[in-house]
C-alpha atoms as a PDB file:
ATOM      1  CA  UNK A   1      95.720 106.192  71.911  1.00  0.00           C
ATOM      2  CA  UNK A   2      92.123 105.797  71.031  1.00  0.00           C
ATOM      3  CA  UNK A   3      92.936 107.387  67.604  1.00  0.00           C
ATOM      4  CA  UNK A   4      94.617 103.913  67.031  1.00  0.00           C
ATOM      5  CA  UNK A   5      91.234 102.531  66.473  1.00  0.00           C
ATOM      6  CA  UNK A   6      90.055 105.156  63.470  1.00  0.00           C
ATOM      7  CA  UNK A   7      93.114 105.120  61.818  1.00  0.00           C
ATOM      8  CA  UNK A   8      93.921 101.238  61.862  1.00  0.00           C
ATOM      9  CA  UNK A   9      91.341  99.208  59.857  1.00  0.00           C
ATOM     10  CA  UNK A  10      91.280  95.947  61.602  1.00  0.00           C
ATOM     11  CA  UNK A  11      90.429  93.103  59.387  1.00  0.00           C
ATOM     12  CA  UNK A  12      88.474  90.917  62.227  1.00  0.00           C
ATOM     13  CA  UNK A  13      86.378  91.341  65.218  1.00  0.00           C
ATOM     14  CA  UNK A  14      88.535  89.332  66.845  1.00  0.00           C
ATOM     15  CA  UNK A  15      91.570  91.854  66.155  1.00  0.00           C
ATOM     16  CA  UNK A  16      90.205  94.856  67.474  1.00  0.00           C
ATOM     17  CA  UNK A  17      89.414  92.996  70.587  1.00  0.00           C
ATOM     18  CA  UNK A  18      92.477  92.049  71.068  1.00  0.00           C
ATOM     19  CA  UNK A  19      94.083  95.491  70.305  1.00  0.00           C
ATOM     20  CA  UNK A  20      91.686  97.017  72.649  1.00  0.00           C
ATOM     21  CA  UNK A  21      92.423  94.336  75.714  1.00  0.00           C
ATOM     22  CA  UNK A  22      96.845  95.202  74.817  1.00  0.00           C
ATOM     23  CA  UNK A  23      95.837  98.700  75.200  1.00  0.00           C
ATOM     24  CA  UNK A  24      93.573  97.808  78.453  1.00  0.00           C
ATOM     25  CA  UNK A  25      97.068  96.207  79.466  1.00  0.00           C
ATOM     26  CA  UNK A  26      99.415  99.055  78.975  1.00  0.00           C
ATOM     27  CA  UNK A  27      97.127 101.458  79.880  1.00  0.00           C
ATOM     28  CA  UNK A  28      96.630  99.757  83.842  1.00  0.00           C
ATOM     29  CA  UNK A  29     100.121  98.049  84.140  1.00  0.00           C
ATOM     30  CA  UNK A  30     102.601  99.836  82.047  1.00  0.00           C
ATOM     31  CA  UNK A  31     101.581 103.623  81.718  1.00  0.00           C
ATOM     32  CA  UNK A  32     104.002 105.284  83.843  1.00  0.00           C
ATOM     33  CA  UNK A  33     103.134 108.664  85.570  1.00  0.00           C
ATOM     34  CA  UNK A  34     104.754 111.580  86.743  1.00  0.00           C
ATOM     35  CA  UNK A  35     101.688 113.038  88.772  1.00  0.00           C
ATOM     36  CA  UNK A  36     101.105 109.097  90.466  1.00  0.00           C
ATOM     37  CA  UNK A  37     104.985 109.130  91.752  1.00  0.00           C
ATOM     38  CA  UNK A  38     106.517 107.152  88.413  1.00  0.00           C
ATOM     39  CA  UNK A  39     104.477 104.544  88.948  1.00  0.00           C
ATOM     40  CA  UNK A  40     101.652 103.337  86.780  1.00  0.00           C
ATOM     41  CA  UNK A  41      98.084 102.977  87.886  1.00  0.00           C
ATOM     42  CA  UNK A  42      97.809  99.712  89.134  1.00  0.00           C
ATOM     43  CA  UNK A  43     101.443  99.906  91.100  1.00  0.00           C
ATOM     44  CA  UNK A  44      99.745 103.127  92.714  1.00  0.00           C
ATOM     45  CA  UNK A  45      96.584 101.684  93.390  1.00  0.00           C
ATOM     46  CA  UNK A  46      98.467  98.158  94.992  1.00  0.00           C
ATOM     47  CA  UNK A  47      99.944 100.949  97.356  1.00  0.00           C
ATOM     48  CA  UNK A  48      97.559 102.680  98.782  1.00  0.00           C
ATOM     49  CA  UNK A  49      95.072  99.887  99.024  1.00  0.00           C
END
C-alpha cells in the first residue's frame, strides 16, 4: 500500500496526512488476516490482552 504514496501526487500537505492516517485506520482496524485467526490486528490484540 505504501506504493499509494509514489504513485498519487497529493496536491496538499494536508492530503497526504490524511491518506496516511485512512491507511493507519485500515491497516490496525480493518486488515483482516488469515495467519491472526480472520481477525485484524487490533481485534487480535483486544484478545489476548
Amino acid at each position: 500500500m505504501e506504493r499509494k504514496y509514489y504513485l498519487h501526487k497529493y496536491q496538499t500537505f494536508e492530503a497526504l496526512q490524511q491518506a496516511i492516517e485512512d491507511y493507519i485506520q485500515f491497516y490496525n482496524n480493518d486488515r483482516y488476516q488469515e495467519r491472526l485467526n480472520g481477525l485484524s490486528p487490533l481485534e487480535y490484540w483486544a484478545k489476548a490482552a
